[in-house]
N, C-alpha and C. Protein backbone atom coordinates (compact mmCIF):
# COMPACT_ATOMS: atom_id res chain seq x y z
N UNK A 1 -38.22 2.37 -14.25
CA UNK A 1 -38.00 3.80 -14.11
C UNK A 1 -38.42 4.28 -12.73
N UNK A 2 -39.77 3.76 -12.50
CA UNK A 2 -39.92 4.45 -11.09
C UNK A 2 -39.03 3.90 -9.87
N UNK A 3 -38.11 2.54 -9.92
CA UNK A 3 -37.42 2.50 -8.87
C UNK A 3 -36.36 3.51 -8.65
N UNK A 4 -35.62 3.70 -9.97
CA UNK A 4 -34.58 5.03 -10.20
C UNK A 4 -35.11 6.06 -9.66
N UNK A 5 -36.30 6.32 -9.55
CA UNK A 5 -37.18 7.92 -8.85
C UNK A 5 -37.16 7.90 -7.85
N UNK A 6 -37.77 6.17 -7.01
CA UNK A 6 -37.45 5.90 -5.70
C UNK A 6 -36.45 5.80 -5.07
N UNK A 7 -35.47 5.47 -5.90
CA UNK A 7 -34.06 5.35 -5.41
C UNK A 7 -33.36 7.00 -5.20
N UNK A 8 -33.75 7.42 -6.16
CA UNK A 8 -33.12 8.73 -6.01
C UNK A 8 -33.91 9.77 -5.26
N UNK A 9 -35.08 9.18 -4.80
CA UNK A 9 -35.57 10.23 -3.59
C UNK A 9 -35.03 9.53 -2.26
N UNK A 10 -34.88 8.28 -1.87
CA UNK A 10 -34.47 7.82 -0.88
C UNK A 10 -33.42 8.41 -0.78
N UNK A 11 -32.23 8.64 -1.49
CA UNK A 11 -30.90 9.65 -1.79
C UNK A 11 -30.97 10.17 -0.68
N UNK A 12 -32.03 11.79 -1.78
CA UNK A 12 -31.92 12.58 -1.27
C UNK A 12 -32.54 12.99 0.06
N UNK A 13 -33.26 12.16 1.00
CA UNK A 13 -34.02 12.08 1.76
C UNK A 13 -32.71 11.71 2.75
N UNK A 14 -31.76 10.83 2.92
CA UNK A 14 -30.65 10.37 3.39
C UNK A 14 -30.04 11.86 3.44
N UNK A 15 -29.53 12.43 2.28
CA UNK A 15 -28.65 13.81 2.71
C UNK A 15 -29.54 14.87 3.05
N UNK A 16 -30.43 14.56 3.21
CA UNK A 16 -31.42 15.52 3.85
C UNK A 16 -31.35 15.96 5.13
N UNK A 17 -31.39 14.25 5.60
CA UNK A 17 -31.74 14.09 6.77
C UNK A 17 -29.55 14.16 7.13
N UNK A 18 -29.04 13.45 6.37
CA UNK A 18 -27.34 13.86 6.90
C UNK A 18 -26.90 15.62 6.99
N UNK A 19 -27.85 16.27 6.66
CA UNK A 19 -27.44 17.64 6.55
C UNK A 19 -28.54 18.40 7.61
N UNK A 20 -28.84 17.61 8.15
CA UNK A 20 -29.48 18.25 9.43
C UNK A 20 -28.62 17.85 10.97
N UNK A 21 -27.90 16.76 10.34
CA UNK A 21 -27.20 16.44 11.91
C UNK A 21 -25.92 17.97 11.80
N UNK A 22 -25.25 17.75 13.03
CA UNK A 22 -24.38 18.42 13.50
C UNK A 22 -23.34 18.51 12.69
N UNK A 23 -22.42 19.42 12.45
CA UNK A 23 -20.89 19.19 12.33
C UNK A 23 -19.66 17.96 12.44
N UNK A 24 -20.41 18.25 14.21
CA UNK A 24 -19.24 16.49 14.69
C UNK A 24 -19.94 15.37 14.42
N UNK A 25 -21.69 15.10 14.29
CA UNK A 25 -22.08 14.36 13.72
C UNK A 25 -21.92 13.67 12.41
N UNK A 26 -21.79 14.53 11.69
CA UNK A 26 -21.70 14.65 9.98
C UNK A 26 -20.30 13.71 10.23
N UNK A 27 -18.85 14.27 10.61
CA UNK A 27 -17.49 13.89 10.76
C UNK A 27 -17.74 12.56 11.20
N UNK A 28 -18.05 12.04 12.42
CA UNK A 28 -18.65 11.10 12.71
C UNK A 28 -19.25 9.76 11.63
N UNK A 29 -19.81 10.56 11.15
CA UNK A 29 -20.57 9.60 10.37
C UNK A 29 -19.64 8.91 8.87
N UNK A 30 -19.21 10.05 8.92
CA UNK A 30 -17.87 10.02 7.54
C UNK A 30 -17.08 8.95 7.85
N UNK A 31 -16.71 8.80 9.42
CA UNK A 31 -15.57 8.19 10.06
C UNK A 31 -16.02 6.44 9.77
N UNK A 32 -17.68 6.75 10.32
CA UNK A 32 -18.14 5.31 10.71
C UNK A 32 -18.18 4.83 9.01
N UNK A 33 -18.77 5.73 8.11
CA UNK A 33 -18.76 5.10 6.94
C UNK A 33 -17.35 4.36 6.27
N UNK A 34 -16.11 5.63 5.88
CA UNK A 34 -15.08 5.08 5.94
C UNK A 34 -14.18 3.69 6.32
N UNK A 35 -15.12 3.47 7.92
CA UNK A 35 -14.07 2.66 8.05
C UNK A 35 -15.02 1.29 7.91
N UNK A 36 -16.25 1.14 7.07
CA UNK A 36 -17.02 -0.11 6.73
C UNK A 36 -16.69 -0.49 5.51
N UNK A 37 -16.22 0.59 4.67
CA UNK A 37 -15.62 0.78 3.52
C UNK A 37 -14.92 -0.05 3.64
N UNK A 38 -13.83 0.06 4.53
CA UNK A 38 -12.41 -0.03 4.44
C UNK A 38 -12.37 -1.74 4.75
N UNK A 39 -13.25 -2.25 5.39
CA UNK A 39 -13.61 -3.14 6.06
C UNK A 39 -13.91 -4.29 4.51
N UNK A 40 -14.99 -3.44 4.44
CA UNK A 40 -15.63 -4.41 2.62
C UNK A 40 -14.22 -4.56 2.14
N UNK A 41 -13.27 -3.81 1.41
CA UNK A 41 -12.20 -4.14 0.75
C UNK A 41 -11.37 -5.12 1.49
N UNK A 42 -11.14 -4.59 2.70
CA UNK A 42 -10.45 -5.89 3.35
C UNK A 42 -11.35 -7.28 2.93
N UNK A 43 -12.41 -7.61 3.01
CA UNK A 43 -12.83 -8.73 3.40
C UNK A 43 -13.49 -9.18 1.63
N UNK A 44 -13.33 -8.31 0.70
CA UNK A 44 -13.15 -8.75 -0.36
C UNK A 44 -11.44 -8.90 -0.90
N UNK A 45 -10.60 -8.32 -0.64
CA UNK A 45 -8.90 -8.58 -0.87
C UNK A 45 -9.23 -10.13 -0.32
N UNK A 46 -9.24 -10.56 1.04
CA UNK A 46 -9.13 -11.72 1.79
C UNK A 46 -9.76 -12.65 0.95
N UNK A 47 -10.63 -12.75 0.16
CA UNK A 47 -11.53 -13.57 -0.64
C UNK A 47 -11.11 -13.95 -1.74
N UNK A 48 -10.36 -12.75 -2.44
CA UNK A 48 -9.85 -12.93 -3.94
C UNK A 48 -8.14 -13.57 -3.86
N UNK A 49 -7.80 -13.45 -2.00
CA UNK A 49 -6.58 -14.05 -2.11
C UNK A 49 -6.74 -15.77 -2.08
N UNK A 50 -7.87 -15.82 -0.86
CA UNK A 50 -8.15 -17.11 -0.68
C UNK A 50 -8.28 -17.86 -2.41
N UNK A 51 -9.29 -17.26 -3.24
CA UNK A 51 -9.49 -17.96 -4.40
C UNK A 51 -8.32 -17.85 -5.18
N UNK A 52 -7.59 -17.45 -4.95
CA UNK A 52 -5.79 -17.30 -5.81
C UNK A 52 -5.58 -18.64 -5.31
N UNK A 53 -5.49 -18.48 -3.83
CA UNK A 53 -4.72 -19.75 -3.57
C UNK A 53 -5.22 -21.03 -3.52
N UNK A 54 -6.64 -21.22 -3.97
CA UNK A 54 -7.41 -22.54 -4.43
C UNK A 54 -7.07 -22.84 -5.72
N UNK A 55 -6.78 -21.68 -6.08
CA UNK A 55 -6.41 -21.84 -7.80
C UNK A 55 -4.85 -22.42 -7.95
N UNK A 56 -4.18 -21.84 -7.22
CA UNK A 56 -2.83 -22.30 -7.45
C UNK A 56 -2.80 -23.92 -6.89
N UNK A 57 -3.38 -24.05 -5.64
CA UNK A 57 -3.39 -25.05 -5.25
C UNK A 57 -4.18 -26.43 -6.17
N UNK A 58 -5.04 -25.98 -6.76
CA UNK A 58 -5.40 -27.36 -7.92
C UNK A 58 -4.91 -27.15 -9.89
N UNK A 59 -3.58 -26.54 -9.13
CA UNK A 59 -2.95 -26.04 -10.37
C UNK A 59 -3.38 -25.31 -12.03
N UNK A 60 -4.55 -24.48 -11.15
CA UNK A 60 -5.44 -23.98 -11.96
C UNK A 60 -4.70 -21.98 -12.41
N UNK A 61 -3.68 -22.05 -13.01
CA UNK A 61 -3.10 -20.69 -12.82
C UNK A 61 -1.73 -20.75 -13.93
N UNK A 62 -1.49 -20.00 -14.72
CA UNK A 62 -0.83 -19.68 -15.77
C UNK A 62 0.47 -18.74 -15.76
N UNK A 63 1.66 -19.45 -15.49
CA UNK A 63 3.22 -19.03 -15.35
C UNK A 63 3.79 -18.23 -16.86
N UNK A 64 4.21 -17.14 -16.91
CA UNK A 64 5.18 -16.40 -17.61
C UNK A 64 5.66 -15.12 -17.67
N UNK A 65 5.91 -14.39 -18.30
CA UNK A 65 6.31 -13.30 -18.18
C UNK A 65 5.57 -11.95 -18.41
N UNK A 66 5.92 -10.72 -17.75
CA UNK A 66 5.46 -9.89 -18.07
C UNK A 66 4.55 -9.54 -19.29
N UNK A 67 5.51 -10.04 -20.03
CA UNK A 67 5.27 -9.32 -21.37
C UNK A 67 4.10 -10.78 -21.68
N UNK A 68 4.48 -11.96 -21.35
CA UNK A 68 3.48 -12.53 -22.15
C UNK A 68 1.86 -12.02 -21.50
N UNK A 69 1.95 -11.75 -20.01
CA UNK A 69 0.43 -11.49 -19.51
C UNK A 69 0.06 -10.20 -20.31
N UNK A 70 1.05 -9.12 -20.69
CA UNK A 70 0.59 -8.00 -21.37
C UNK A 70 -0.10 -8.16 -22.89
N UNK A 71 0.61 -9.61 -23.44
CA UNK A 71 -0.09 -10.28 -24.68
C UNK A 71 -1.79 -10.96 -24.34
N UNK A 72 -1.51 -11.26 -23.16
CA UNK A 72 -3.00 -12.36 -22.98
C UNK A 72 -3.78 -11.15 -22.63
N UNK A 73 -3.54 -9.70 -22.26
CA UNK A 73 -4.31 -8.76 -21.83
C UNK A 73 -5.09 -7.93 -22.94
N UNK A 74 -4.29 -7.70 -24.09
CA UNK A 74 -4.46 -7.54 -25.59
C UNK A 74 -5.51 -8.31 -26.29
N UNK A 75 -5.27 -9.66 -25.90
CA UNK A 75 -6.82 -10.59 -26.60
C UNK A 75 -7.56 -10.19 -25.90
């Protein structure tokens, strides 16, 4: 429990301190966050393709149709 207290004062201590910078700072910061974001997904997409294609490649991966993956999605 008390890390959740700590965690959630560190929070708010973060927008504390983000709501004291500037305007163009604040924008700024949105920008820099955004685009680390954007970065993580890239470089997790790149990971989950690579492991697709280890999978296909030691013929570890399951061929059919729509409808049957909509059945295996159901179990």
């Amino acid at each position: 429990m008390s890390e959740t207290i700590t965690a959630t004062s560190k929070f708010q201590e973060l927008i504390d301190t983000i709501e004291e910078l500037s305007l163009d700072e604040q924008e700024l910061l949105v920008e820099i966050i955004s685009h680390h974001l954007l970065m993580q997904r890239r470089s997790e997409l790149i990971a989950e393709v690579e492991e697709a294609r280890e999978a296909y490649k030691k013929g570890e991966f399951k061929q059919g149709t729509v409808a049957d993956l909509m059945k295996d999605l159901e179990e």
